[in-house]
N, C-alpha and C. Protein backbone atom coordinates (compact mmCIF):
# COMPACT_ATOMS: atom_id res chain seq x y z
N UNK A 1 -217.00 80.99 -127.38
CA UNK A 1 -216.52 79.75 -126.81
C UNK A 1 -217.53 78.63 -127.05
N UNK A 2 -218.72 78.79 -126.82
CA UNK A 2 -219.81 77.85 -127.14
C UNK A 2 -220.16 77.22 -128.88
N UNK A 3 -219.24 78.69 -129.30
CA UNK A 3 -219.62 78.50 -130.59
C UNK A 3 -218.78 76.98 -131.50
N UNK A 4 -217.43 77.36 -130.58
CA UNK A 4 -216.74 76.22 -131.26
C UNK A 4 -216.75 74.65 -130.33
N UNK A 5 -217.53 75.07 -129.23
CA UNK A 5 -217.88 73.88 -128.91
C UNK A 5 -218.97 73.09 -129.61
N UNK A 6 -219.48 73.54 -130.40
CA UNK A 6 -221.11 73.07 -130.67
C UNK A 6 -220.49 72.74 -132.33
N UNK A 7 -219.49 73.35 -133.04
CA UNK A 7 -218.68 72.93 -134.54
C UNK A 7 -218.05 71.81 -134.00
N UNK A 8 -216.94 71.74 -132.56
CA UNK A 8 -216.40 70.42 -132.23
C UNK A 8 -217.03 69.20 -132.60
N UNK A 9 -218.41 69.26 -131.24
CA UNK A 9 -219.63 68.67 -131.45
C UNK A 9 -219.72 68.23 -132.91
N UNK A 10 -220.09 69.15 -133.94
CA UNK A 10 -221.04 69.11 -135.26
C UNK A 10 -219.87 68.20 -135.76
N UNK A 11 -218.42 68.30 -135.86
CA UNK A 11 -217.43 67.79 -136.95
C UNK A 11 -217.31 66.49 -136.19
N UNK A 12 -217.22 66.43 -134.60
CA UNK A 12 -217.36 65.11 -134.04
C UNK A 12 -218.27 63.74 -134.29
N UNK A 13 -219.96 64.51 -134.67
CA UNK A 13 -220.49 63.64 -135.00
C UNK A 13 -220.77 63.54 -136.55
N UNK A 14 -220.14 64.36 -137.13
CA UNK A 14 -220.00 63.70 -138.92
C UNK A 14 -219.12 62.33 -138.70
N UNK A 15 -217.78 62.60 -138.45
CA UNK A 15 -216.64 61.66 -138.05
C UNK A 15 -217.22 60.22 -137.76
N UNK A 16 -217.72 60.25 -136.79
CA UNK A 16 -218.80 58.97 -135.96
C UNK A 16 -219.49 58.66 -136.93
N UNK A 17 -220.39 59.58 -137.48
CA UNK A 17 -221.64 59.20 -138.52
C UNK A 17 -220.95 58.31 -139.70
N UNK A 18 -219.74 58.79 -140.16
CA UNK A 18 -219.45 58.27 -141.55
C UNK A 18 -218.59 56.83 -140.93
N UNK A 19 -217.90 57.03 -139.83
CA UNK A 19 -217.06 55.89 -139.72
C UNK A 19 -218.47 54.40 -138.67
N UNK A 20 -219.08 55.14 -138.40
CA UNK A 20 -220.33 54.28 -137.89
C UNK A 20 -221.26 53.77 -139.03
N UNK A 21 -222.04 54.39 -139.84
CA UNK A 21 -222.53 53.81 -141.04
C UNK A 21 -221.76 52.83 -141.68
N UNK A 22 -220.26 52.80 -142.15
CA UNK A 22 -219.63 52.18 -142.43
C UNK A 22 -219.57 50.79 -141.58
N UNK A 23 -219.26 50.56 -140.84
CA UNK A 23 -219.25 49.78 -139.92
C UNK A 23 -220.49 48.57 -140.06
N UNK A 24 -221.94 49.83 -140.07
CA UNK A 24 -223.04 49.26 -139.84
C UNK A 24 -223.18 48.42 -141.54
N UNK A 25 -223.27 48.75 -142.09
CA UNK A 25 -223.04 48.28 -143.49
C UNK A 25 -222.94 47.11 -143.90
N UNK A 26 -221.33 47.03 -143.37
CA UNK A 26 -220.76 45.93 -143.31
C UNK A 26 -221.14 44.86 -142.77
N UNK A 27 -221.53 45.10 -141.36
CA UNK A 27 -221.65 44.09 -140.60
C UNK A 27 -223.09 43.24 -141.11
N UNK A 28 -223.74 44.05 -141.14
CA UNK A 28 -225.52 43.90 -142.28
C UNK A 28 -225.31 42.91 -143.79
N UNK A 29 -223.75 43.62 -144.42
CA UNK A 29 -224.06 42.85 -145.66
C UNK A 29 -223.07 41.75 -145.25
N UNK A 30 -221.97 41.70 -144.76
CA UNK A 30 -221.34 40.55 -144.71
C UNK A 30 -221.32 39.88 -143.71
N UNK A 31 -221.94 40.18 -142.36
CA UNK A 31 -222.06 38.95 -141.37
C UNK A 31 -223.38 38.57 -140.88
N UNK A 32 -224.45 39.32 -141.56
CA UNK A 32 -226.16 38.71 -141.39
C UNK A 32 -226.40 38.66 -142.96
N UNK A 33 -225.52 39.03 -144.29
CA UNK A 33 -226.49 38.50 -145.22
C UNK A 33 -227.64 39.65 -146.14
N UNK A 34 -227.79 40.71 -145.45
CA UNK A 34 -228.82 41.36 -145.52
C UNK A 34 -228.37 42.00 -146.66
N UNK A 35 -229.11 42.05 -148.27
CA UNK A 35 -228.72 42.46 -149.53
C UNK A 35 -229.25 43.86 -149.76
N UNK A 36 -228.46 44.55 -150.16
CA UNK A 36 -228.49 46.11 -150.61
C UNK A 36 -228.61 45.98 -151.87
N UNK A 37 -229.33 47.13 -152.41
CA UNK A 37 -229.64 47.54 -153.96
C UNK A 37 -228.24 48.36 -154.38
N UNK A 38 -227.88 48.67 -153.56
CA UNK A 38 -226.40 49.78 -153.90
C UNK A 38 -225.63 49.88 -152.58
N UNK A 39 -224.42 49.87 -152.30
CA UNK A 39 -223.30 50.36 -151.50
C UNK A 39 -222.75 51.72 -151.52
N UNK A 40 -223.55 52.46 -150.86
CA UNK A 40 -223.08 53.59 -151.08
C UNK A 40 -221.48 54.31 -150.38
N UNK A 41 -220.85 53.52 -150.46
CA UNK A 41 -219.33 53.81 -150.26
C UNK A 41 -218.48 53.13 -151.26
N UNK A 42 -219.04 52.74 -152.22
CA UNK A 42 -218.62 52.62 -153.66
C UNK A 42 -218.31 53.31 -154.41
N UNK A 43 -218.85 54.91 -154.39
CA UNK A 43 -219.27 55.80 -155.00
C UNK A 43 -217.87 56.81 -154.44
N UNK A 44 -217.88 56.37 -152.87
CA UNK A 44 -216.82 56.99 -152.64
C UNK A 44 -215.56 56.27 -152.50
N UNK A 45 -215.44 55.24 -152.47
CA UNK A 45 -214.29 54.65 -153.20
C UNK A 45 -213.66 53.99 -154.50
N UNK A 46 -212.96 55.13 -155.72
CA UNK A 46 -212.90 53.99 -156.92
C UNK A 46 -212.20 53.20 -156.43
N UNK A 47 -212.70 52.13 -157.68
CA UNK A 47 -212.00 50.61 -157.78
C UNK A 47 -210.79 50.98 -158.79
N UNK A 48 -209.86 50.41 -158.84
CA UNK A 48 -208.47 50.66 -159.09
C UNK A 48 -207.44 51.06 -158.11
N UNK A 49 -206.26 51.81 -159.20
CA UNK A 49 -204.93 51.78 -157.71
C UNK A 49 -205.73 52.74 -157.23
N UNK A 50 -204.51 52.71 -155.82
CA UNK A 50 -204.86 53.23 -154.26
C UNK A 50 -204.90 54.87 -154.88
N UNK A 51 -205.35 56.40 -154.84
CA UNK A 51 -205.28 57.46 -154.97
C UNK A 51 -204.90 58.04 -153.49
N UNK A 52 -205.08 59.61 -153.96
CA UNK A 52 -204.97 60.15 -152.44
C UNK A 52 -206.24 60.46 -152.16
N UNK A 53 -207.39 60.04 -152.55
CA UNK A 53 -208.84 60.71 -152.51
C UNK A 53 -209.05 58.86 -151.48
N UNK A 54 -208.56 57.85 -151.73
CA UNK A 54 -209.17 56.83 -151.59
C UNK A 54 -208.40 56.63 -150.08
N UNK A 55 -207.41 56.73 -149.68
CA UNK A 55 -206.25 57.26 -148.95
C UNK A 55 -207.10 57.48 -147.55
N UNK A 56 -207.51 58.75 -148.41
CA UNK A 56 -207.99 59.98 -147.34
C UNK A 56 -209.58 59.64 -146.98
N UNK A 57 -210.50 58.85 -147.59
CA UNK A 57 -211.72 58.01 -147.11
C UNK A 57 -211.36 57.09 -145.86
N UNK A 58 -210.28 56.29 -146.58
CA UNK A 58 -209.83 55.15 -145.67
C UNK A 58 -209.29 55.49 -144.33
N UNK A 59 -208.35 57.01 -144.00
CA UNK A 59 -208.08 57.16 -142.85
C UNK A 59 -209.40 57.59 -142.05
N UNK A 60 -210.02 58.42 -142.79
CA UNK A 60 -211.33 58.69 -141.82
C UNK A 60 -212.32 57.81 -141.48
N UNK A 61 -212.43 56.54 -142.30
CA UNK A 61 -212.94 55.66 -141.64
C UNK A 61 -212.36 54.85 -140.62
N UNK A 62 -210.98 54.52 -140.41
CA UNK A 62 -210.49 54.04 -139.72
C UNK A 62 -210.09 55.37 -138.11
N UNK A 63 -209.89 56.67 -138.21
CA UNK A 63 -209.25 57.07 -137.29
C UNK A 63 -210.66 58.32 -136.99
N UNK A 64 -211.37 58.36 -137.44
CA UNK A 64 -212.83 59.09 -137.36
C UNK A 64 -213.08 58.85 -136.34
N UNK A 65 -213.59 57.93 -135.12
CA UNK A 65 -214.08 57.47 -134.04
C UNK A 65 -212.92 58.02 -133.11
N UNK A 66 -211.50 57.89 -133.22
CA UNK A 66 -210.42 58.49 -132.58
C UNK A 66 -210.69 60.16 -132.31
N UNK A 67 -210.61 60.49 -133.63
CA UNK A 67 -211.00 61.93 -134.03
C UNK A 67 -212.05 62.05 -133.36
N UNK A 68 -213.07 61.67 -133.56
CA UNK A 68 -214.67 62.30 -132.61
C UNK A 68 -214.35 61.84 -131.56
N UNK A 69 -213.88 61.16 -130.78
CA UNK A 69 -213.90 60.94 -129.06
C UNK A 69 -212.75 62.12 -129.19
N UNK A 70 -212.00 62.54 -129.43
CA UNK A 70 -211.21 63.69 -129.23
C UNK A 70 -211.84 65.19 -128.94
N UNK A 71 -212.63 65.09 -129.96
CA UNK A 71 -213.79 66.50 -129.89
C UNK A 71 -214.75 66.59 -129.04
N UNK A 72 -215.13 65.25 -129.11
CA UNK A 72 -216.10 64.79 -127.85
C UNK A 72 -215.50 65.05 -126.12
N UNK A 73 -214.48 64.96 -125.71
CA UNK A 73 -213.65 64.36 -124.37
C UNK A 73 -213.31 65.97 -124.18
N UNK A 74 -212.81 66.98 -124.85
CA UNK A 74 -212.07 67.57 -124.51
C UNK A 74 -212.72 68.86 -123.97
N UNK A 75 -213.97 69.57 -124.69
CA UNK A 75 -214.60 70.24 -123.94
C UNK A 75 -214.43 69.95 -122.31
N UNK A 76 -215.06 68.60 -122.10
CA UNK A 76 -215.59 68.09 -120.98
C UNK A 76 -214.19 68.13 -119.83
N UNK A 77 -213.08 68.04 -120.25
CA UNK A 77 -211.88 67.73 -119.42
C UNK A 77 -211.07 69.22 -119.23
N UNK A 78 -210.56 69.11 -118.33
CA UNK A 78 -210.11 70.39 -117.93
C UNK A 78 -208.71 70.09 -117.55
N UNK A 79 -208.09 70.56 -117.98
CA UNK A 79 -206.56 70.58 -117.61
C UNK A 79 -205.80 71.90 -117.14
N UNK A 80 -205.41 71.58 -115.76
CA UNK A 80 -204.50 72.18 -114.86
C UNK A 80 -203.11 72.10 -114.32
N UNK A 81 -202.20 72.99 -114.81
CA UNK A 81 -200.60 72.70 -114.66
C UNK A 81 -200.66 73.65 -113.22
N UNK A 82 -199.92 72.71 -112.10
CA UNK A 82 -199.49 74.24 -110.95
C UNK A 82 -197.80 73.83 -110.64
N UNK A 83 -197.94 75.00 -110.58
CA UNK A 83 -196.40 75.05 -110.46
C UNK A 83 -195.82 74.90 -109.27
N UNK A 84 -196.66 75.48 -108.63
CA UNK A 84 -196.13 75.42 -106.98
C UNK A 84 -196.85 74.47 -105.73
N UNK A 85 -197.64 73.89 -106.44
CA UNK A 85 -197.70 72.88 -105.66
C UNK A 85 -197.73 71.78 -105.88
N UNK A 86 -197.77 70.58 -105.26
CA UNK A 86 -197.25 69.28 -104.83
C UNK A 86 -198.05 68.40 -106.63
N UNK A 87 -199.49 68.43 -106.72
CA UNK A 87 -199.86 68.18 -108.44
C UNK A 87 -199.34 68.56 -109.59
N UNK A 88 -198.59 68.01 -110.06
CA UNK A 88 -198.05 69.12 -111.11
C UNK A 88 -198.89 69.39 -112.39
N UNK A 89 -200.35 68.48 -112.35
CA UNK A 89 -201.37 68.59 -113.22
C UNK A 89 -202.49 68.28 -112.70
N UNK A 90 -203.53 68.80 -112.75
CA UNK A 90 -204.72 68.21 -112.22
C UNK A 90 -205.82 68.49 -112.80
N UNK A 91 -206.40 67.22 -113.33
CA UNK A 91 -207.48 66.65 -114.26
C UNK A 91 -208.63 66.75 -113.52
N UNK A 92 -209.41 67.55 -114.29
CA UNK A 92 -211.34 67.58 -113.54
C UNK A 92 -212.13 67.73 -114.57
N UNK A 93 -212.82 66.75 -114.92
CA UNK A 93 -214.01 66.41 -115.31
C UNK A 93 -215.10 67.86 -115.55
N UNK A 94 -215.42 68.74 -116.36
CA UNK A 94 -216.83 69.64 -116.08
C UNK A 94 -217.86 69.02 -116.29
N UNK A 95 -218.99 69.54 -115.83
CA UNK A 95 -220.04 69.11 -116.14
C UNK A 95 -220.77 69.01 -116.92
N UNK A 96 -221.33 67.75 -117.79
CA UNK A 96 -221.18 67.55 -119.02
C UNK A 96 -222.98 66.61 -119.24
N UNK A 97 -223.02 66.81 -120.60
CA UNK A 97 -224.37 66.28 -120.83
C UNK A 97 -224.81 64.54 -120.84
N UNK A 98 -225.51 63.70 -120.73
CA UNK A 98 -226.41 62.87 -120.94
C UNK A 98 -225.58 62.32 -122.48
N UNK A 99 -226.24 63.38 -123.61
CA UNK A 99 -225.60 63.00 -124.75
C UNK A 99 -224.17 63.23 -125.25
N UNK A 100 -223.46 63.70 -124.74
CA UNK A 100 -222.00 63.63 -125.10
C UNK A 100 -221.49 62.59 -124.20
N UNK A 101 -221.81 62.11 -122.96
CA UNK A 101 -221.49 61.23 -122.76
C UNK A 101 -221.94 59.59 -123.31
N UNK A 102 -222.94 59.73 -124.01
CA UNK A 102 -223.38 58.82 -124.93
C UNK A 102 -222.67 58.80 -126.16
N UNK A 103 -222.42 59.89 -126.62
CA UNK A 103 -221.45 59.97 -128.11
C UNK A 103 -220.57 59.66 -128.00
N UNK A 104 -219.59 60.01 -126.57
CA UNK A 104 -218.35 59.51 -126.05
C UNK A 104 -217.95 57.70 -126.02
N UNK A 105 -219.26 57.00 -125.53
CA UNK A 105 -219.62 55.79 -125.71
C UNK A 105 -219.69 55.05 -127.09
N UNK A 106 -220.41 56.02 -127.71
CA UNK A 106 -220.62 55.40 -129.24
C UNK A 106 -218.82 55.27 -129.57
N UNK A 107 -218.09 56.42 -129.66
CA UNK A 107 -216.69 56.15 -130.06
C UNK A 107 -216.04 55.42 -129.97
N UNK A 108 -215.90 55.14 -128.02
CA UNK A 108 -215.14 53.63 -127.64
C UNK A 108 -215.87 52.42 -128.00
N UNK A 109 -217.05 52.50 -128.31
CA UNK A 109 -217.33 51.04 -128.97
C UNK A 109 -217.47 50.78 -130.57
N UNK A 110 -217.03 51.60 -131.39
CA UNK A 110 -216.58 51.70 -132.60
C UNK A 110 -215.35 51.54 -132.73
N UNK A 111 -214.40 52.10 -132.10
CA UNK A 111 -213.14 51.65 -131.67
C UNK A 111 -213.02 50.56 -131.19
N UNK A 112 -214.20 49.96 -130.24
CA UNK A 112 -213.44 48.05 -130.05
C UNK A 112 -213.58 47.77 -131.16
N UNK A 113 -214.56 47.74 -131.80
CA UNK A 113 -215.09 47.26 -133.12
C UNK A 113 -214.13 47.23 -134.01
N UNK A 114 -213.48 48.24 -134.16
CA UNK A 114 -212.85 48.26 -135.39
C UNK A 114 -211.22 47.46 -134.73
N UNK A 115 -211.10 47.54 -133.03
CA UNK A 115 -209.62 46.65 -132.80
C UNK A 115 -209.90 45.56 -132.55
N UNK A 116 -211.10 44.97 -132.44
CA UNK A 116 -211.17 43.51 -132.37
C UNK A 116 -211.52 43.21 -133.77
N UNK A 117 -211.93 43.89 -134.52
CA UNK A 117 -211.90 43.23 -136.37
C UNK A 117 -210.38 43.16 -136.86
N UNK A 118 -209.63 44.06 -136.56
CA UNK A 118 -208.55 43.67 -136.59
C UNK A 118 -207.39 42.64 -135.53
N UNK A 119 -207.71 42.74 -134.68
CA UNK A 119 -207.34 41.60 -134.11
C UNK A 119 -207.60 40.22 -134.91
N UNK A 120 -208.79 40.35 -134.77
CA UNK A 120 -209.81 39.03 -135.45
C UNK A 120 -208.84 38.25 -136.47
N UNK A 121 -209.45 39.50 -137.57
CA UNK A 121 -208.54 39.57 -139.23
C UNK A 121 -206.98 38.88 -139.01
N UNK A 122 -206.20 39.34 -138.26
CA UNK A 122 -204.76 39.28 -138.37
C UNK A 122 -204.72 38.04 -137.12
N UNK A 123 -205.09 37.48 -136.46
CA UNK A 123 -205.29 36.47 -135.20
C UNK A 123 -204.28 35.58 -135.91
N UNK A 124 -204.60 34.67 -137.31
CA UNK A 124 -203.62 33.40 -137.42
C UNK A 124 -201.66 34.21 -137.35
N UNK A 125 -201.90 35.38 -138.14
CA UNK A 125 -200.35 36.31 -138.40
C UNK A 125 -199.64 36.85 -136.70
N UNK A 126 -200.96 37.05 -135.63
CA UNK A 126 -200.66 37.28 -134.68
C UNK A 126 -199.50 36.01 -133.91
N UNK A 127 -200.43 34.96 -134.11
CA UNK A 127 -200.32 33.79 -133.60
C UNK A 127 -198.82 32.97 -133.68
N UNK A 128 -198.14 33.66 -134.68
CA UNK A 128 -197.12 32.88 -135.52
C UNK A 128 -197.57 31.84 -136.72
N UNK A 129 -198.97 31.84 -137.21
CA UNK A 129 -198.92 30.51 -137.97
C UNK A 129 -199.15 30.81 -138.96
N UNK A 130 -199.24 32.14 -139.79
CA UNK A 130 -198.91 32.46 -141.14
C UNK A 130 -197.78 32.28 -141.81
């Protein structure tokens, strides 16, 4: 049981790692300026049409932070169906670490990140004035 909690863990924070670097990247080269010798997500995305290799980068950068707060949350949450009495589910929290609740954090704020860039991005189309 520990075992696949601690792979959850491990695949949770690749997920984070790749869709967080990404993030960080960006924000470094295109909203402070700060010049790189190489982009190393170039390498993993060709330039040309869309593939299924380029596809499948793009969802994990975008739904990776989803994915790791998933792996992250669920150890920790406990779910209870009763049948016979008055709850018909009841949610309890176990007791949980310092750092998964920090990793848990890192997720939802990669996730604003990435819904207020899109918000942002699409704001005039939101608006009606596209």
């Amino acid at each position: 049981m520990k075992t696949k909690h601690r792979l959850a863990a491990l695949l949770g924070l690749v997920l984070l790692a790749y869709s967080g670097f990404f993030a960080l990247f960006n924000i470094l080269k295109y909203n402070l300026g700060v010049p790189f010798r190489f982009d190393p997500f170039t390498n993993l995305t060709p330039a040309g049409p869309t593939t299924l290799w380029h596809a499948l980068w793009n969802a994990l950068i975008i739904f990776g932070p989803a994915l790791a707060l998933l792996l992250f949350a669920l150890p920790t949450i406990q779910f209870r169906f009763n049948r016979s009495n008055d709850p018909l589910l009841a949610v309890s929290l176990r007791q949980t670490s310092r750092l998964n609740l920090i990793l848990i954090g890192l997720c939802l704020g990669l996730l604003a990140i990435f819904v207020l860039y899109a918000v942002a991005e699409n704001l005039s189309c939101l608006a009606r004035i596209c």
